[in-house]
PDB file of N, CA and C in Angstrom:
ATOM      1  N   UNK A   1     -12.218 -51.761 -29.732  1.00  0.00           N
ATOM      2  CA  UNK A   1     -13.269 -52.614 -29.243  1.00  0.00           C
ATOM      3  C   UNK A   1     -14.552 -51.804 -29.146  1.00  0.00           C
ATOM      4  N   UNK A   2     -15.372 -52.183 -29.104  1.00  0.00           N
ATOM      5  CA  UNK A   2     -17.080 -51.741 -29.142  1.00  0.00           C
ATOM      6  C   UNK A   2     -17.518 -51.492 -27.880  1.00  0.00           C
ATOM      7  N   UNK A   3     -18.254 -51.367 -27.398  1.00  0.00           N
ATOM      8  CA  UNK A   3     -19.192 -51.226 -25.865  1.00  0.00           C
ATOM      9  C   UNK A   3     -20.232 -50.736 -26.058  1.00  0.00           C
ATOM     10  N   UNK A   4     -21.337 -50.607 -25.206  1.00  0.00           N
ATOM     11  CA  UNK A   4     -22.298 -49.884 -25.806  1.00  0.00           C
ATOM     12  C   UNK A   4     -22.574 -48.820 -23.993  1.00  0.00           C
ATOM     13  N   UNK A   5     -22.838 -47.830 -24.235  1.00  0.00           N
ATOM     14  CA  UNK A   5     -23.183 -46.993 -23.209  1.00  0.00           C
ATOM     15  C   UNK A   5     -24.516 -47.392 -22.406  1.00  0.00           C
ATOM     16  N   UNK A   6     -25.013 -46.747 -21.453  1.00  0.00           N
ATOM     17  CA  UNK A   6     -26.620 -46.108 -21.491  1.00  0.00           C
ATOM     18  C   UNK A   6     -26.320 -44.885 -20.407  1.00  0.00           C
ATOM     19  N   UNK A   7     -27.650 -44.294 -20.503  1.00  0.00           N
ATOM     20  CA  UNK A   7     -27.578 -43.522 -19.036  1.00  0.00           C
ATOM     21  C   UNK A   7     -28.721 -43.445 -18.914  1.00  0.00           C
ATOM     22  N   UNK A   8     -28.804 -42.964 -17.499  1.00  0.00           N
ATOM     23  CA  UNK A   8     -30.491 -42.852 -16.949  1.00  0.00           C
ATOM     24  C   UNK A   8     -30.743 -41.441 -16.167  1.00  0.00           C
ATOM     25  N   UNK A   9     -31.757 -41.123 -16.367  1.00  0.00           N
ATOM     26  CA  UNK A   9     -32.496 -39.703 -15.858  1.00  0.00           C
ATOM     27  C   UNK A   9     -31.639 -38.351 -16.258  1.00  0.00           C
ATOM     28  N   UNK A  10     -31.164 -37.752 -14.672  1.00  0.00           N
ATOM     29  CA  UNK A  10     -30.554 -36.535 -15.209  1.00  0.00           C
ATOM     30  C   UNK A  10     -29.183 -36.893 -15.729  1.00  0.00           C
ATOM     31  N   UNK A  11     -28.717 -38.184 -15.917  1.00  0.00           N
ATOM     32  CA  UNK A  11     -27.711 -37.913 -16.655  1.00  0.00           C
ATOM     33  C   UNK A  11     -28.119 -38.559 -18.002  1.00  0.00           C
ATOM     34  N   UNK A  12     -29.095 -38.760 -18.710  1.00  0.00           N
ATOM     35  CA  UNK A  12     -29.938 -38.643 -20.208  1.00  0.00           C
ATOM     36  C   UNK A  12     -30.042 -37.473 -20.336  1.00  0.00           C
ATOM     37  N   UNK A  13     -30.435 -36.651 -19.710  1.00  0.00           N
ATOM     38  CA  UNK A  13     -30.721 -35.447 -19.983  1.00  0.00           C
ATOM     39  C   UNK A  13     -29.828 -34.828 -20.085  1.00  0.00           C
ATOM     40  N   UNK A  14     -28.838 -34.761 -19.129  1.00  0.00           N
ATOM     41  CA  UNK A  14     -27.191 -33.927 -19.295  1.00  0.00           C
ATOM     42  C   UNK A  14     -27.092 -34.307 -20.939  1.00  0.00           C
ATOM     43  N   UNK A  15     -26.247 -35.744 -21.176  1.00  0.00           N
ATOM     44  CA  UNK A  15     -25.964 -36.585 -21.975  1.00  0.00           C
ATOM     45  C   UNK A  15     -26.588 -35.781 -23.960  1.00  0.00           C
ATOM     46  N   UNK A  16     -27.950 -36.259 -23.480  1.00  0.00           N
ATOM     47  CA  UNK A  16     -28.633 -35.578 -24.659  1.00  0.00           C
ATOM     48  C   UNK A  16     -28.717 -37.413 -25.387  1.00  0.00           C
ATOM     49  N   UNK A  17     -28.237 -38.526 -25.006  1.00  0.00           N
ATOM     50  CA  UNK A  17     -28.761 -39.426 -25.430  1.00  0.00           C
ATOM     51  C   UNK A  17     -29.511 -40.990 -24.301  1.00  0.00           C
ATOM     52  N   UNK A  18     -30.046 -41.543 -24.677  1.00  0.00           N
ATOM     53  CA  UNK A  18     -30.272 -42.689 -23.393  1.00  0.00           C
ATOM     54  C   UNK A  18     -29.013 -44.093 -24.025  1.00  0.00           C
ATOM     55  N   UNK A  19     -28.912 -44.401 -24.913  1.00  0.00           N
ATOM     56  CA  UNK A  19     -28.162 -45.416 -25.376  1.00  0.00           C
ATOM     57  C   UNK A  19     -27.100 -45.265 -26.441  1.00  0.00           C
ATOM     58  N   UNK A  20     -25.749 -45.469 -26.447  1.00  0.00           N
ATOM     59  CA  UNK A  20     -24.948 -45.100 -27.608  1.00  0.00           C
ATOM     60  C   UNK A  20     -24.074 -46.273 -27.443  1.00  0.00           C
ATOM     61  N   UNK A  21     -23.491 -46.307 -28.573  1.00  0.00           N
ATOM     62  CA  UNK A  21     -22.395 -47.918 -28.695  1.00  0.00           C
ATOM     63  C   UNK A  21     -21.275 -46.390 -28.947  1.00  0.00           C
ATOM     64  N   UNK A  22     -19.742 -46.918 -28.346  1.00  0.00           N
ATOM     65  CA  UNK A  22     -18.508 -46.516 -29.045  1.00  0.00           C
ATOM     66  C   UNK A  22     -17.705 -47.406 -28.990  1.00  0.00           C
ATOM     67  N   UNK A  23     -16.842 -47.281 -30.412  1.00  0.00           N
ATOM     68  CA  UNK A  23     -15.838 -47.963 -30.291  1.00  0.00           C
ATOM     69  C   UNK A  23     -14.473 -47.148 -29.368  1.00  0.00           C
ATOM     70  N   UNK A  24     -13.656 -48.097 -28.662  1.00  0.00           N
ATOM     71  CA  UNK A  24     -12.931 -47.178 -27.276  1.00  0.00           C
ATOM     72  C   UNK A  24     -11.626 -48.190 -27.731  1.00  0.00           C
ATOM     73  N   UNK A  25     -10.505 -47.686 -27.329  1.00  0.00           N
ATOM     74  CA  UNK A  25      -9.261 -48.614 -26.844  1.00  0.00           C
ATOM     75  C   UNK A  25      -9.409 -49.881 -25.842  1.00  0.00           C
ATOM     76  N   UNK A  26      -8.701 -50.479 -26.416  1.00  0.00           N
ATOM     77  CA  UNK A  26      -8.297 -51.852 -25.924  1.00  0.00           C
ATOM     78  C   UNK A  26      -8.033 -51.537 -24.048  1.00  0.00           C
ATOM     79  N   UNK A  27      -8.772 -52.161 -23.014  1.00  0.00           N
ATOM     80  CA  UNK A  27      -8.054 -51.877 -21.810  1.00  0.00           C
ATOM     81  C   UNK A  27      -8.331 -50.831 -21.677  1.00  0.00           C
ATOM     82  N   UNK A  28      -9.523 -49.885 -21.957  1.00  0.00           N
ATOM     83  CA  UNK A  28     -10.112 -49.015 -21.421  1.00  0.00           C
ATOM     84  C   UNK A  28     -10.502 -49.237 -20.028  1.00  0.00           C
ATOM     85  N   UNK A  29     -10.624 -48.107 -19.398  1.00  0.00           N
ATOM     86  CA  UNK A  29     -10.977 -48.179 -17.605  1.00  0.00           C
ATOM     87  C   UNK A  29     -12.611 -47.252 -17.781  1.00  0.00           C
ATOM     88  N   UNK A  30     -13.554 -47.802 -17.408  1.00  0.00           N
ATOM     89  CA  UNK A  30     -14.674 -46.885 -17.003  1.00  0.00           C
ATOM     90  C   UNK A  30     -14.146 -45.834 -16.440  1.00  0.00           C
ATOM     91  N   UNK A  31     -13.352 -44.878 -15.714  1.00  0.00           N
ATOM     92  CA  UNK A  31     -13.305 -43.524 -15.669  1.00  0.00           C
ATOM     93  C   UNK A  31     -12.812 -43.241 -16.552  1.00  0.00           C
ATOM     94  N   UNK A  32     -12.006 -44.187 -17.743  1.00  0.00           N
ATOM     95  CA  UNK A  32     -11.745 -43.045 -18.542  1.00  0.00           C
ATOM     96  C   UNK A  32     -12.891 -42.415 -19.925  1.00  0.00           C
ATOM     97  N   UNK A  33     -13.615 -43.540 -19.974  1.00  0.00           N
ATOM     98  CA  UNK A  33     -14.879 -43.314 -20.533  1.00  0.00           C
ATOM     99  C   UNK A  33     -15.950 -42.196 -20.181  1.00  0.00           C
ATOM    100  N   UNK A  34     -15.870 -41.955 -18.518  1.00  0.00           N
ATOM    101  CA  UNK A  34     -16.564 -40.825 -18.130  1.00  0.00           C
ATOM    102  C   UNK A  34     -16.029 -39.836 -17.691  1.00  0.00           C
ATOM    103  N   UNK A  35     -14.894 -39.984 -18.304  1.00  0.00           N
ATOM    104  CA  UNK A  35     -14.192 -38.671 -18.743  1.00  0.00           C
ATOM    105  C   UNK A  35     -14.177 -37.854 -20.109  1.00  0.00           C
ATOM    106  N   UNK A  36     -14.584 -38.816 -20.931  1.00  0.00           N
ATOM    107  CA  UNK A  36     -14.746 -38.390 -22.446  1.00  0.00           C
ATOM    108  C   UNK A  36     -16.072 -38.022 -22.420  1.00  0.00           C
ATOM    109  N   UNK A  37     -17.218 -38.122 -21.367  1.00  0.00           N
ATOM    110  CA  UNK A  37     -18.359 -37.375 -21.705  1.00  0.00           C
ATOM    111  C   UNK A  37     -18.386 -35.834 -21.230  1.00  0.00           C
ATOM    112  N   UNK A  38     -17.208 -36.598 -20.194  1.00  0.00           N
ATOM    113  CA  UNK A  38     -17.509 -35.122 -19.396  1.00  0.00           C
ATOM    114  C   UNK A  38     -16.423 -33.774 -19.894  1.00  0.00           C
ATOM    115  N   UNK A  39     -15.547 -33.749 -20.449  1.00  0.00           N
ATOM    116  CA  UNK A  39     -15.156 -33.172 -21.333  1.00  0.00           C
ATOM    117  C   UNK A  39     -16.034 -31.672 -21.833  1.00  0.00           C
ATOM    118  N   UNK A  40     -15.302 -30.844 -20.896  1.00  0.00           N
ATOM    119  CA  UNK A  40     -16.498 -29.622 -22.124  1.00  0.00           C
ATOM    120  C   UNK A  40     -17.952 -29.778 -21.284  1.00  0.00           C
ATOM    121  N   UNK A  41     -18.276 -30.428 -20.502  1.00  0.00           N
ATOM    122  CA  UNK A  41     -19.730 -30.875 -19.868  1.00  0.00           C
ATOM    123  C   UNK A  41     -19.510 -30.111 -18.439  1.00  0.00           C
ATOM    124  N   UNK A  42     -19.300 -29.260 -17.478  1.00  0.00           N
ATOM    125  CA  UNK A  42     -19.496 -28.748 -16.156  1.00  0.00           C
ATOM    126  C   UNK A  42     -20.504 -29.281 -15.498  1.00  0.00           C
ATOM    127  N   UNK A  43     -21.656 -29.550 -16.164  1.00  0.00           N
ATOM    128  CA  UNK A  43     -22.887 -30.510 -15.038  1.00  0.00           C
ATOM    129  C   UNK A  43     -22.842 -31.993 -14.849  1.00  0.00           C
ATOM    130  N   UNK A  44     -21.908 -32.853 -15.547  1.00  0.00           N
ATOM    131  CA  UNK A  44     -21.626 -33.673 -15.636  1.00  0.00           C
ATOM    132  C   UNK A  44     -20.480 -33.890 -14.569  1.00  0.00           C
ATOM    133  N   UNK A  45     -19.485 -33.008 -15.095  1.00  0.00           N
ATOM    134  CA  UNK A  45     -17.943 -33.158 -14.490  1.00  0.00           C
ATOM    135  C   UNK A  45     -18.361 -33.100 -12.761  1.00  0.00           C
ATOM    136  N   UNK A  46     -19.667 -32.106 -12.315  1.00  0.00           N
ATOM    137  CA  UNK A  46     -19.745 -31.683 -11.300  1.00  0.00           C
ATOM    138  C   UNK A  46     -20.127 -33.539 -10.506  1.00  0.00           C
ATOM    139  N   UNK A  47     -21.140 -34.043 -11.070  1.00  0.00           N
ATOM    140  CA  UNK A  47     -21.718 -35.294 -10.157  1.00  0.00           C
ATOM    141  C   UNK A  47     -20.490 -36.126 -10.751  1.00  0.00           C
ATOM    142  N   UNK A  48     -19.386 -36.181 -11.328  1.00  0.00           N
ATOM    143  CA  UNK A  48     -18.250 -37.144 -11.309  1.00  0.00           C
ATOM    144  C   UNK A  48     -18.768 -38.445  -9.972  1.00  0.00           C
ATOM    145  N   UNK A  49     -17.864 -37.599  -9.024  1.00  0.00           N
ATOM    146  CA  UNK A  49     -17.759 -38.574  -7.809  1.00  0.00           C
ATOM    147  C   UNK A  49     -18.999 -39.315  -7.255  1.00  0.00           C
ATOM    148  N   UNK A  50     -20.123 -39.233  -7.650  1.00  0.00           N
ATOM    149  CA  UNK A  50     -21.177 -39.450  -7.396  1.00  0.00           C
ATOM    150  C   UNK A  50     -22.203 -40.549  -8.055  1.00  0.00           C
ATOM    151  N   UNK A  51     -21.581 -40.391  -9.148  1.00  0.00           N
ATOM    152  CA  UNK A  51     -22.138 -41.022 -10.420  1.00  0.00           C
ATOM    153  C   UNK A  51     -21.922 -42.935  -9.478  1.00  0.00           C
ATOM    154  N   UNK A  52     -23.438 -43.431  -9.968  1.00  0.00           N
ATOM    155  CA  UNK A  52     -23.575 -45.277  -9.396  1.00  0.00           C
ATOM    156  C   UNK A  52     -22.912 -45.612 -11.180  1.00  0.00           C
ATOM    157  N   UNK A  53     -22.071 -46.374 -10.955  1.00  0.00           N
ATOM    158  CA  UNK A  53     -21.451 -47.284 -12.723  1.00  0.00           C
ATOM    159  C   UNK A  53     -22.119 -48.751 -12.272  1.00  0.00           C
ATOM    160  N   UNK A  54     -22.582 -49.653 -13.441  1.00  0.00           N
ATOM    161  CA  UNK A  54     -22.447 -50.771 -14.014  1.00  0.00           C
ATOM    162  C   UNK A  54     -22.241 -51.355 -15.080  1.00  0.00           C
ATOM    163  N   UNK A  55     -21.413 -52.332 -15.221  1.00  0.00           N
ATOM    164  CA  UNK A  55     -21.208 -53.246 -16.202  1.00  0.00           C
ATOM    165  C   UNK A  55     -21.844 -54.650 -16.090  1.00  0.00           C
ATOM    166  N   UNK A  56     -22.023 -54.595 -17.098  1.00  0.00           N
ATOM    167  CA  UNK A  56     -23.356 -55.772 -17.046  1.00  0.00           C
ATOM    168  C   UNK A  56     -24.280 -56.042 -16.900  1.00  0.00           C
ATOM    169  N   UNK A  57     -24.917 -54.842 -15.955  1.00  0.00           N
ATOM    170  CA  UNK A  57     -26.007 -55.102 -15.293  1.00  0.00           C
ATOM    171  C   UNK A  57     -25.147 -55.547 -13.668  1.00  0.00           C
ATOM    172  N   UNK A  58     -23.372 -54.979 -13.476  1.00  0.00           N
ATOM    173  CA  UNK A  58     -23.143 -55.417 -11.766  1.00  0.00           C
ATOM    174  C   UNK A  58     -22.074 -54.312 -11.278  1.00  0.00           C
ATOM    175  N   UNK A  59     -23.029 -53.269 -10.436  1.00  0.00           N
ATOM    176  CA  UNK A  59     -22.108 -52.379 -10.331  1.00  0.00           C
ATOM    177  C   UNK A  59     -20.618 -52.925 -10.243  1.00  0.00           C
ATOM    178  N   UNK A  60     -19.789 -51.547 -10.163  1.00  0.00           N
ATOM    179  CA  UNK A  60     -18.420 -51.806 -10.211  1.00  0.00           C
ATOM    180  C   UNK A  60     -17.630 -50.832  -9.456  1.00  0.00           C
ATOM    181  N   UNK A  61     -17.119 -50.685  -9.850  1.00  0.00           N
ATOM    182  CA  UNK A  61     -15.666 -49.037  -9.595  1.00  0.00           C
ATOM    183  C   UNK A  61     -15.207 -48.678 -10.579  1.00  0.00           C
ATOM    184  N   UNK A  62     -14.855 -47.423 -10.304  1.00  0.00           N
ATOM    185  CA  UNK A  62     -14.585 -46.590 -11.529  1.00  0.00           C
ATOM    186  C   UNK A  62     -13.401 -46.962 -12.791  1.00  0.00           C
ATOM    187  N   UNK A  63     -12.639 -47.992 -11.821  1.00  0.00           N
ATOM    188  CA  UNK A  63     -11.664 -48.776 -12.134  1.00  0.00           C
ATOM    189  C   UNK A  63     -11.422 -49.579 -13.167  1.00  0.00           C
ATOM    190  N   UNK A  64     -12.810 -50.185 -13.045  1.00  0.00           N
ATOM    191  CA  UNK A  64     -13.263 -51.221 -13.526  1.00  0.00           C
ATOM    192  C   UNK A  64     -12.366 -51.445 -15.158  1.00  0.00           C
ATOM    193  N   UNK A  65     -11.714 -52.355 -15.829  1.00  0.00           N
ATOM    194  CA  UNK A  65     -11.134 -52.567 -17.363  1.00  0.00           C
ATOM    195  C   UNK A  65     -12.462 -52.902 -17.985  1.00  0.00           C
ATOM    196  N   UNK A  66     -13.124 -52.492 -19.208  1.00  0.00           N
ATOM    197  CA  UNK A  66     -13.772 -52.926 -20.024  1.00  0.00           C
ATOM    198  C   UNK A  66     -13.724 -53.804 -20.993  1.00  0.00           C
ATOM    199  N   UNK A  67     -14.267 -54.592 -21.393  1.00  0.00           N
ATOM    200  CA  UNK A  67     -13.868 -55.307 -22.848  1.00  0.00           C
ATOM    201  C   UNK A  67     -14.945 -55.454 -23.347  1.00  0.00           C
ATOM    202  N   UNK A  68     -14.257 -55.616 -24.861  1.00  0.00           N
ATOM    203  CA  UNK A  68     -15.200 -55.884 -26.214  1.00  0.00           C
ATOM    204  C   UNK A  68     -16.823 -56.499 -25.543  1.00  0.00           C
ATOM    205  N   UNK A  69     -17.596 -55.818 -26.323  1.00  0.00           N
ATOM    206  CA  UNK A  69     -19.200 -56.154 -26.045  1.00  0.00           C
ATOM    207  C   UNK A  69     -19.860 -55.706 -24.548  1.00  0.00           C
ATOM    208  N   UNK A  70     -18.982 -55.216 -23.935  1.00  0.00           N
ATOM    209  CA  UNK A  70     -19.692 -54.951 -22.602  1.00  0.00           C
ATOM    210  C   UNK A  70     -20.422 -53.514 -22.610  1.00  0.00           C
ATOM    211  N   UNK A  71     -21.550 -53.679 -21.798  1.00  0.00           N
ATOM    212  CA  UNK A  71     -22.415 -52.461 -21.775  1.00  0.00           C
ATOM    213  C   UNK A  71     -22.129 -52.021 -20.537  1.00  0.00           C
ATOM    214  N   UNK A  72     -22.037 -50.206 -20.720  1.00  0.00           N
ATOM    215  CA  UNK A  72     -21.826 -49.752 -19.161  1.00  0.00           C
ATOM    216  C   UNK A  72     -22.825 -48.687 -18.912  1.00  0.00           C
ATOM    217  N   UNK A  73     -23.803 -48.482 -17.727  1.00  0.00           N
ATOM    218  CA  UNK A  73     -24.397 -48.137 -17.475  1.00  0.00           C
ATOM    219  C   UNK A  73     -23.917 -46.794 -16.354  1.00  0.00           C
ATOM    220  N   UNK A  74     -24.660 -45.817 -16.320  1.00  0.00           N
ATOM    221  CA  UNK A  74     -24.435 -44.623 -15.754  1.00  0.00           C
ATOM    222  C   UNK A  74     -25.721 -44.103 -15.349  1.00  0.00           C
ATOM    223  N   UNK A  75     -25.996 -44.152 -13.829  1.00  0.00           N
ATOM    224  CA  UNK A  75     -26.876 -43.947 -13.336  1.00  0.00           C
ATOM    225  C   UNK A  75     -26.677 -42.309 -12.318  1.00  0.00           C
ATOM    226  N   UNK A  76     -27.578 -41.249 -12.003  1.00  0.00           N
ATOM    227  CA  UNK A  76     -27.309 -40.612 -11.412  1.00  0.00           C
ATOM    228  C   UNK A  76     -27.119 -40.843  -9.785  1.00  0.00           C
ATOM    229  N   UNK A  77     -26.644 -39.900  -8.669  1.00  0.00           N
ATOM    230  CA  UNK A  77     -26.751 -40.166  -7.445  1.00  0.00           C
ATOM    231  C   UNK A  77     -28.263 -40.527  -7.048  1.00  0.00           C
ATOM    232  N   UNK A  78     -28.428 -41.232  -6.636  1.00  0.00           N
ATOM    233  CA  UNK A  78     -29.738 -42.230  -5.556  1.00  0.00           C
ATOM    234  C   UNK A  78     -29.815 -41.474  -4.329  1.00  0.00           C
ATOM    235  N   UNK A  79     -31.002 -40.740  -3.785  1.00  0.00           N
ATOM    236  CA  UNK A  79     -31.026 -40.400  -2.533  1.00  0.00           C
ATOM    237  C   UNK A  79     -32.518 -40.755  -2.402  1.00  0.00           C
ATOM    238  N   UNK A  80     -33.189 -40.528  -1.053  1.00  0.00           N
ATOM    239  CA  UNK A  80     -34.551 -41.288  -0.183  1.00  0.00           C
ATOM    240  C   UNK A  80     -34.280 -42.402   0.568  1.00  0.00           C
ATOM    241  N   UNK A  81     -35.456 -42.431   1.332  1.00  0.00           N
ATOM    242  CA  UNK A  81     -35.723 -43.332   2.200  1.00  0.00           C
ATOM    243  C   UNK A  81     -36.400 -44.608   2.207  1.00  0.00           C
TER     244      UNK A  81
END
């Protein structure tokens, strides 16, 4: 099945891209997707637990099952007032 990625700020910059489509297994889980970036990545692997996910445009949990055509978004940790 297809999906298309994004990411925003320091994790574009980790990343090295802002938008990518992959094709992934059927019944993929968003952690296991941000596990395949983080792979080989230590600045990545480090904000794991931290990392805000959405699909759709509606956050989720890491949990979350993906399917065909859905976009998942990867935002870094949010801090301020």
């Amino acid at each position: 099945m297809r999906i298309k990625i994004k990411v925003f700020a320091s994790i574009r910059d980790i990343c090295g891209f802002s938008e990518k489509e992959l094709i992934v297994s059927d019944s993929i889980r968003v952690n296991e997707v941000i596990d395949l970036f983080i792979k080989g990545n230590q600045e990545l692997s480090d904000k794991k637990d931290n990392l805000l996910i959405a699909v759709n445009e509606e956050y989720c949990r890491m949990d979350r099952t993906l399917e065909d055509g859905d976009t998942l978004a990867i935002f870094p940790p949010v801090s301020g007032g």
